[in-house]
Protein backbone atom coordinates (compact mmCIF):
# COMPACT_ATOMS: atom_id res chain seq x y z
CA UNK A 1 6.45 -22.80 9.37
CA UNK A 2 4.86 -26.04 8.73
CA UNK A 3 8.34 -27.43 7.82
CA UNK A 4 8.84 -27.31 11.69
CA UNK A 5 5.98 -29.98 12.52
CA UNK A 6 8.55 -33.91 12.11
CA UNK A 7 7.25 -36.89 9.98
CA UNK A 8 8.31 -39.18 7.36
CA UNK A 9 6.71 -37.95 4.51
CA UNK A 10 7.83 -34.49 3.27
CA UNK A 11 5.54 -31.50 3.06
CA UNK A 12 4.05 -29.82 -0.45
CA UNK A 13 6.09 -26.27 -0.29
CA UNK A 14 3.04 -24.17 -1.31
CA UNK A 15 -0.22 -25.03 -3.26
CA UNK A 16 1.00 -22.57 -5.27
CA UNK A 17 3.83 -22.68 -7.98
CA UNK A 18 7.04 -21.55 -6.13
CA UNK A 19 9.17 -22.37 -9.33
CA UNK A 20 7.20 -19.17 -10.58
CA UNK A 21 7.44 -15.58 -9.62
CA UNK A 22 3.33 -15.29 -9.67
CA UNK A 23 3.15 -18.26 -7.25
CA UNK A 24 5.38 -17.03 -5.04
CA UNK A 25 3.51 -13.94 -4.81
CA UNK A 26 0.22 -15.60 -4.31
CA UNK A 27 2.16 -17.63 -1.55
CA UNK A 28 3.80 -14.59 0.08
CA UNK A 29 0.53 -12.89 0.16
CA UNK A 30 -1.05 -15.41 2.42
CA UNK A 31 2.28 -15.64 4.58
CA UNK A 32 1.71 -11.85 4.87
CA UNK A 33 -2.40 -12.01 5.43
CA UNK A 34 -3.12 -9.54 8.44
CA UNK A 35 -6.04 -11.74 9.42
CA UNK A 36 -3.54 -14.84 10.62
CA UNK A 37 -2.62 -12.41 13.10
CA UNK A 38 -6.19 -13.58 14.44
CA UNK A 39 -4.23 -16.80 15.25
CA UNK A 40 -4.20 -18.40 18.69
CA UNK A 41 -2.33 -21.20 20.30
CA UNK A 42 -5.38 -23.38 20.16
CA UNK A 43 -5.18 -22.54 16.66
CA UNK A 44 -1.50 -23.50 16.12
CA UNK A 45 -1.96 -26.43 18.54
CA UNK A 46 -4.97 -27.58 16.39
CA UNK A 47 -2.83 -26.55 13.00
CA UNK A 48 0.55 -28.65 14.07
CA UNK A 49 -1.88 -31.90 14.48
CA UNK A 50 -2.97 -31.40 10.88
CA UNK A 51 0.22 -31.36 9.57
CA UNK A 52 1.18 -33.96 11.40
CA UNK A 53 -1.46 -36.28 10.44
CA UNK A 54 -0.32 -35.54 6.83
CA UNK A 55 3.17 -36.25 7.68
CA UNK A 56 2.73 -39.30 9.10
CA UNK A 57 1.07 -40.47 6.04
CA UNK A 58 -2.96 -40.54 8.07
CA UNK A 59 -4.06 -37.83 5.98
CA UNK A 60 -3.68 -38.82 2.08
CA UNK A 61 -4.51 -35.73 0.40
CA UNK A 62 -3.61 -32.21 1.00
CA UNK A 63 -7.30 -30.71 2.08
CA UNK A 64 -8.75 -27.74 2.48
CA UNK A 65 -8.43 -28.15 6.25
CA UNK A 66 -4.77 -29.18 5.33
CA UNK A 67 -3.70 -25.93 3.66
CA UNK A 68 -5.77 -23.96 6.40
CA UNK A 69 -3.39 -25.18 8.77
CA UNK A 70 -0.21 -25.03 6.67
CA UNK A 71 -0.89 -21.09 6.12
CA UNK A 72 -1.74 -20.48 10.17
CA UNK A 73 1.78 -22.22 10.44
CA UNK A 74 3.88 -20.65 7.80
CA UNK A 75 3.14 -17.46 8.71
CA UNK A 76 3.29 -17.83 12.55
CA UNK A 77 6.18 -20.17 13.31
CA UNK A 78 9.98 -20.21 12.84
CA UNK A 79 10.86 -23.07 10.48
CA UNK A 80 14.16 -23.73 12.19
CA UNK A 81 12.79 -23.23 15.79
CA UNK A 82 9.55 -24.44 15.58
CA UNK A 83 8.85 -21.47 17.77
CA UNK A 84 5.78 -18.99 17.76
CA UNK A 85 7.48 -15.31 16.36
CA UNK A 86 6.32 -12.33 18.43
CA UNK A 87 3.34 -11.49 16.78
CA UNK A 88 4.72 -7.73 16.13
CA UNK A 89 7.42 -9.03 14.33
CA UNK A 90 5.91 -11.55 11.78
CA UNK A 91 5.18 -10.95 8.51
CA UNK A 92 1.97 -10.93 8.92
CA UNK A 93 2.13 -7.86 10.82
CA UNK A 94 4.86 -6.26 8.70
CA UNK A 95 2.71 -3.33 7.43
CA UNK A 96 1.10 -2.47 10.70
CA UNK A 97 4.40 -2.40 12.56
CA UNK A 98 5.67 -0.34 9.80
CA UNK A 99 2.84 2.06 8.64
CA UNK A 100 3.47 4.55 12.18
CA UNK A 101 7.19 4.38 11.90
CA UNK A 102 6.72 4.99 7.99
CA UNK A 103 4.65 7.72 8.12
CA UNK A 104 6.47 9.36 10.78
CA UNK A 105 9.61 9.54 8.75
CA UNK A 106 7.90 10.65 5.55
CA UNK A 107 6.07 13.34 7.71
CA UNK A 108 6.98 16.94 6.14
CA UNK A 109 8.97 19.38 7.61
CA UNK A 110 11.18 17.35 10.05
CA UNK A 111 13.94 18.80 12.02
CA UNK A 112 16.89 17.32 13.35
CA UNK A 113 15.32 16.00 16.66
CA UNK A 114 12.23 14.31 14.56
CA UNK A 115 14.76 12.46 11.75
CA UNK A 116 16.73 10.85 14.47
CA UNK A 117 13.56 9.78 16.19
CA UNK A 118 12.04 8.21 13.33
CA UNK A 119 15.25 6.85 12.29
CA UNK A 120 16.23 5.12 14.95
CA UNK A 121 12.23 3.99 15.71
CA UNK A 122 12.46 2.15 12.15
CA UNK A 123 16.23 0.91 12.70
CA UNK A 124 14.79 -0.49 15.94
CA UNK A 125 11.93 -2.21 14.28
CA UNK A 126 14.28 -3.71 11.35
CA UNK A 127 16.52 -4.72 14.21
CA UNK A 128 13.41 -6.86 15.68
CA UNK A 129 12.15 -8.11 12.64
CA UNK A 130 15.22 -9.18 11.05
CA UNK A 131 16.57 -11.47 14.15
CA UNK A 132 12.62 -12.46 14.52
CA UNK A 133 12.66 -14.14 10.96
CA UNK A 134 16.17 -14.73 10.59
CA UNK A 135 18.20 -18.45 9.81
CA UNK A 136 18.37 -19.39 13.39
CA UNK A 137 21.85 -21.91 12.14
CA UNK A 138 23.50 -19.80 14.44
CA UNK A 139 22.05 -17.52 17.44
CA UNK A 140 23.96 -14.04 18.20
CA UNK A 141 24.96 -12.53 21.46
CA UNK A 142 24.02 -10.28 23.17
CA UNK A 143 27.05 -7.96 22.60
CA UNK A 144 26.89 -8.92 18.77
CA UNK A 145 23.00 -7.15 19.09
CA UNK A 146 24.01 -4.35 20.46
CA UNK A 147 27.01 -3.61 18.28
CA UNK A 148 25.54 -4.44 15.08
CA UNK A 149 22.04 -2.30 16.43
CA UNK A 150 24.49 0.56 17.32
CA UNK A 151 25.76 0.70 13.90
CA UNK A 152 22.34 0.47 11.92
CA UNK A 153 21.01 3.35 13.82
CA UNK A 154 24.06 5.49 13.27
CA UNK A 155 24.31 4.78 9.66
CA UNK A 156 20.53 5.75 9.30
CA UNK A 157 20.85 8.65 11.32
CA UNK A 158 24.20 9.77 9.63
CA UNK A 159 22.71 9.27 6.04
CA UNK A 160 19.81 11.41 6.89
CA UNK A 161 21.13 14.06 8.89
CA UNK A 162 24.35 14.58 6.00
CA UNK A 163 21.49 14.74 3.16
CA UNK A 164 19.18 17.32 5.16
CA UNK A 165 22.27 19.42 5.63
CA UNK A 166 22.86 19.02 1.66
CA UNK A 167 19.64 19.79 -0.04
CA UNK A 168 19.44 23.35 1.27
CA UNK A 169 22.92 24.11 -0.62
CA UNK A 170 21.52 23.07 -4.03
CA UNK A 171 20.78 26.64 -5.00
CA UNK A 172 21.10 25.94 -8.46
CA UNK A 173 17.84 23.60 -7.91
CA UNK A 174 14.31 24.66 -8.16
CA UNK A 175 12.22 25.02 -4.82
CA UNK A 176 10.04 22.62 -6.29
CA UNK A 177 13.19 20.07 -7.36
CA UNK A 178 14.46 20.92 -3.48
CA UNK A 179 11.37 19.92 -1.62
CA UNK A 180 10.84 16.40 -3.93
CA UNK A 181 15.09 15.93 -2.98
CA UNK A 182 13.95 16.83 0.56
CA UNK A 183 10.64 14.21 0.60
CA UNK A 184 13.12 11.47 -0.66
CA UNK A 185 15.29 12.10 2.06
CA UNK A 186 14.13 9.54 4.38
CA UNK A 187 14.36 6.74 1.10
CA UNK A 188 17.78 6.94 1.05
CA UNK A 189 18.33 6.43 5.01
CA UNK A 190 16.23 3.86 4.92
CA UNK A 191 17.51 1.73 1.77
CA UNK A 192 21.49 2.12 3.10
CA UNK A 193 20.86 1.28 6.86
CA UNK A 194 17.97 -1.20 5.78
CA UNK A 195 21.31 -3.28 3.65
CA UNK A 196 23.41 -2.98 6.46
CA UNK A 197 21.05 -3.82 8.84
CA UNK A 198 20.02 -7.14 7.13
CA UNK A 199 24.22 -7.81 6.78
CA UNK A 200 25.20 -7.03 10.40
CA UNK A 201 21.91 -8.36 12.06
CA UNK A 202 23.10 -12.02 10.26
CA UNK A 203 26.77 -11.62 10.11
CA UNK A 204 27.05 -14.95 12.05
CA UNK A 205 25.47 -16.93 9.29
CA UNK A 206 27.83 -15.70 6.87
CA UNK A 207 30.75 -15.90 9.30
CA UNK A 208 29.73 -19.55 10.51
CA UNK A 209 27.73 -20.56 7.43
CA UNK A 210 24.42 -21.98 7.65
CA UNK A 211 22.85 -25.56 7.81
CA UNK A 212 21.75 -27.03 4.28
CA UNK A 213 19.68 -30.01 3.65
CA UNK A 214 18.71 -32.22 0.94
CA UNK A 215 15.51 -32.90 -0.59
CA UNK A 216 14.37 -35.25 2.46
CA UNK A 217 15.00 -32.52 4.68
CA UNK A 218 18.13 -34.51 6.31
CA UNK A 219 21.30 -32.53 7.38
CA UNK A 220 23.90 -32.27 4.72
CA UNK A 221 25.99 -29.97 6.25
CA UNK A 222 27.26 -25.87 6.83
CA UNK A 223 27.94 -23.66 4.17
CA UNK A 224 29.30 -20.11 3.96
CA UNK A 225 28.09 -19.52 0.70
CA UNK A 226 24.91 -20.73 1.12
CA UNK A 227 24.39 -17.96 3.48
CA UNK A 228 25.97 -15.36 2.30
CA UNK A 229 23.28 -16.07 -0.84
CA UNK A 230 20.78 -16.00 1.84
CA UNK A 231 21.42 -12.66 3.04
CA UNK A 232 22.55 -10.87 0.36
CA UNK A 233 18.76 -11.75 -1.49
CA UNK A 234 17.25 -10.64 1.96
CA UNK A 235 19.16 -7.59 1.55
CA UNK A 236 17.94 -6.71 -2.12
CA UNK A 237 14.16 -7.98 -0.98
CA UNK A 238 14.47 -5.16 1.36
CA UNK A 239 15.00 -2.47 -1.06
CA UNK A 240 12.37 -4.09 -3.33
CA UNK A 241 9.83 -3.43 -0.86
CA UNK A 242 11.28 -0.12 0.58
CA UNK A 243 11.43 1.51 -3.05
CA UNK A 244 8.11 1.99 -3.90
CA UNK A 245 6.46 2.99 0.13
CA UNK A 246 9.25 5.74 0.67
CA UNK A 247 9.03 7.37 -3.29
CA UNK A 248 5.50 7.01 -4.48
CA UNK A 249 3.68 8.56 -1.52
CA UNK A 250 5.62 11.28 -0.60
CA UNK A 251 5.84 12.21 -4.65
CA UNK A 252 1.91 11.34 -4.86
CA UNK A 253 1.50 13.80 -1.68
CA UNK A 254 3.47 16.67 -3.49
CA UNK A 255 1.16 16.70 -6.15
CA UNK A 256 -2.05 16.65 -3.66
CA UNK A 257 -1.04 19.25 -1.77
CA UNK A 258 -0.72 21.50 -4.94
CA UNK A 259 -4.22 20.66 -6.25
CA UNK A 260 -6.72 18.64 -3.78
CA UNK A 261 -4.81 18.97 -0.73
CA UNK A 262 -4.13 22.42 -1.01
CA UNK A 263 -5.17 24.69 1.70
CA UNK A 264 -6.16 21.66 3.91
CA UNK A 265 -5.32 21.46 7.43
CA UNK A 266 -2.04 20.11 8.30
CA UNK A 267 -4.37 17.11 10.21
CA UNK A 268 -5.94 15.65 6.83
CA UNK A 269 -2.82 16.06 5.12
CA UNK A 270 -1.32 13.56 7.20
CA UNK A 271 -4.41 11.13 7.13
CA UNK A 272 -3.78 10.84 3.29
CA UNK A 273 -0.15 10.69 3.68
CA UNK A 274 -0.92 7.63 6.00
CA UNK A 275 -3.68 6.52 3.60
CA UNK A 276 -1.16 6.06 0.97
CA UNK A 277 1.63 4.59 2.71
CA UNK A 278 -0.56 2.04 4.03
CA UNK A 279 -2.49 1.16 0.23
CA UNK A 280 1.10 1.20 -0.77
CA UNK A 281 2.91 -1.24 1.34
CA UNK A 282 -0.15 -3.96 1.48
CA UNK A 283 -0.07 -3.61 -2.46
CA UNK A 284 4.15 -3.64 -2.71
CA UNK A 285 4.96 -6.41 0.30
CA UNK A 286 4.06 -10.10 -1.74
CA UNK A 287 6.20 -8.64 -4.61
CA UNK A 288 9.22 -7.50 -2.67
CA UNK A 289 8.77 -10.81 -0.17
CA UNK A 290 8.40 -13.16 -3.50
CA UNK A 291 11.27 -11.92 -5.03
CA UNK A 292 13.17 -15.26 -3.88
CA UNK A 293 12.18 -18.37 -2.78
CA UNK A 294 12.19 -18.80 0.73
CA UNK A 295 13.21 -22.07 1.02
CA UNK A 296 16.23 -21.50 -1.72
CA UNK A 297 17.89 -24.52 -3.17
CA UNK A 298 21.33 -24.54 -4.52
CA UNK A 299 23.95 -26.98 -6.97
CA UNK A 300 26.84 -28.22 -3.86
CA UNK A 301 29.27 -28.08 -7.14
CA UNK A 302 28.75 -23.69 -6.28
CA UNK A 303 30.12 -24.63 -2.67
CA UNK A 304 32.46 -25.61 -0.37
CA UNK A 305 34.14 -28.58 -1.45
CA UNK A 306 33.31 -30.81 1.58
CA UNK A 307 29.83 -30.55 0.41
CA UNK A 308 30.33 -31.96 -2.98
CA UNK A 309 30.68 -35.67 -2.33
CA UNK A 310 27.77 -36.36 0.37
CA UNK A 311 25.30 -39.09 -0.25
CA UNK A 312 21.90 -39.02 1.25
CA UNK A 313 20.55 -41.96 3.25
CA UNK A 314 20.14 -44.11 0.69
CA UNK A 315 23.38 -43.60 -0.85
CA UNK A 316 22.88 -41.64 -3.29
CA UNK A 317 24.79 -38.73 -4.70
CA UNK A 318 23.44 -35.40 -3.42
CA UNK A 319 23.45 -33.01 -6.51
CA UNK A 320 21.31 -30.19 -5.17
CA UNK A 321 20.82 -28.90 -1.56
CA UNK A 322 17.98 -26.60 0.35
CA UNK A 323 18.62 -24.57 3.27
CA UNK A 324 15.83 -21.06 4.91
CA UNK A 325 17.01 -18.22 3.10
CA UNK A 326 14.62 -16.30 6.12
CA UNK A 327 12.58 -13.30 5.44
């Protein structure tokens, strides 16, 4: 992010309104543009000298050129890092990288082979994009990867598998009632491993806490609470944004293949089902990304009590500090 590039002079958040939920979503949806994917380091080179013109107080007024460069930033860099994400694993990118693994899962008539493939491809992919974009306060090990990876993909796997095995017992059910249970299937996998993902992928910020700042951007200190916040709203943004591409296209592809879709070939049925998932998640992502604020603020009197008494550097009481929430 922008927030990344040093100078005196602090940086407007958004030309947006971030206090509101519309602004955030207008915000979000330019963090999340597929065309800053278009991006190159001359680009970011050119972008970081903007913002640091403005910083350094040469530049007077946020310009067009200004924001330009803000957006390539925001959506291309690591706020705590300063580094370039892998360009798979940006926002930006989020519904490409997603719309194969998506559609794979929500493909009909999976066996048992095809659900843990598609399982563990998307578990992989959260896996990526969650350290990618996470609150670098605290950076994990190896081992602490692997583990945490281990047990995403076998929650995933074990939700789906035990609620394939399930559905066909439900004799009491309709067939129609069975195959809409059986479509959502893959929602349910998805939303539980995509919550413990987000928890065990950033474990280490709640374990270690995270760094919080105040309103100058200066170090304040750690807090556990702080991140534990952090994640836990990551967590719910997750669902928010899983909800509505794993139930309204597979429900929306039920009732095509019973009127319009019906006696289509098996090839065009899947070009719609792809179709929708990807209209779908471009529509859904700003909401479910601008349900908090990134850059979360917080009252120290709701944490630790070592923060409570710290004075910025002009000596003055700190009532209120700021700290990444990540993506």
């Amino acid at each position: 992010m922008a927030s990344s590039v040093p100078g005196k002079i602090s940086l407007p958040e958004s030309k947006f309104d971030l206090s509101t939920y519309w602004g955030r979503i207008r915000h979000c949806a330019e963090i999340s543009d597929p065309t800053m994917l278009l991006t190159t380091n001359a680009d970011l080179v050119k972008a970081r000298e903007i913002v640091k013109s403005y910083r350094d107080g040469k530049m007077k007024t946020a310009t067009p050129e200004f924001w330009r460069a803000k957006k390539q930033l925001d959506s291309t860099v690591h706020p705590d890092t300063g580094n370039t994400i892998f360009l798979p694993f940006r926002m930006s990118c989020c519904v490409l990288s997603n719309l194969v693994v998506t559609a794979g899962m929500l493909t009909p008539g999976l066996g048992t082979a095809g659900t843990l493939f598609w399982q563990w491809a998307n578990q992989s992919l959260n896996v990526a994009v969650n350290s990618a974009n996470a609150n670098k306060s605290h950076q994990m090990t190896t081992s602490q990867l692997v583990t945490n990876y281990s047990a995403a993909v076998a929650a995933s796997c074990g939700v789906a598998l035990g609620l394939n095995s399930i559905v066909p017992k439900l004799k009491r059910l309709s067939p129609n009632s069975r195959l809409l249970l059986t479509r959502l299937i893959p929602f349910a996998a998805v939303v539980t491993a995509g919550v413990v993902n987000v928890f065990l992928m950033r474990g280490n910020e709640i374990r270690k806490g995270i760094t919080v700042y105040d309103k100058k951007g200066d170090e304040v200190g750690t807090s556990k609470k702080a991140a534990f916040l952090a994640v836990g709203e990551t967590a719910l943004s997750r669902i928010i944004n899983a909800t509505p591409i794993m139930v309204i296209p597979p429900l929306l592809l039920v009732k095509l293949q019973k009127t319009a879709l019906k006696g289509k070939s098996r090839g065009l049925q899947n070009l719609v089902n792809v179709g929708l998932i990807g209209v779908t998640s471009f529509a859904v992502l700003p909401f479910a990304l601008a349900a908090f604020p990134q850059r979360q603020s917080i009252k120290v009197n709701k944490l630790e009590p070592e923060l409570h008494n710290k004075k910025d550097r002009k000596g003055k009481h700190i009532d209120t500090v700021y700290f990444n929430r990540g993506i």
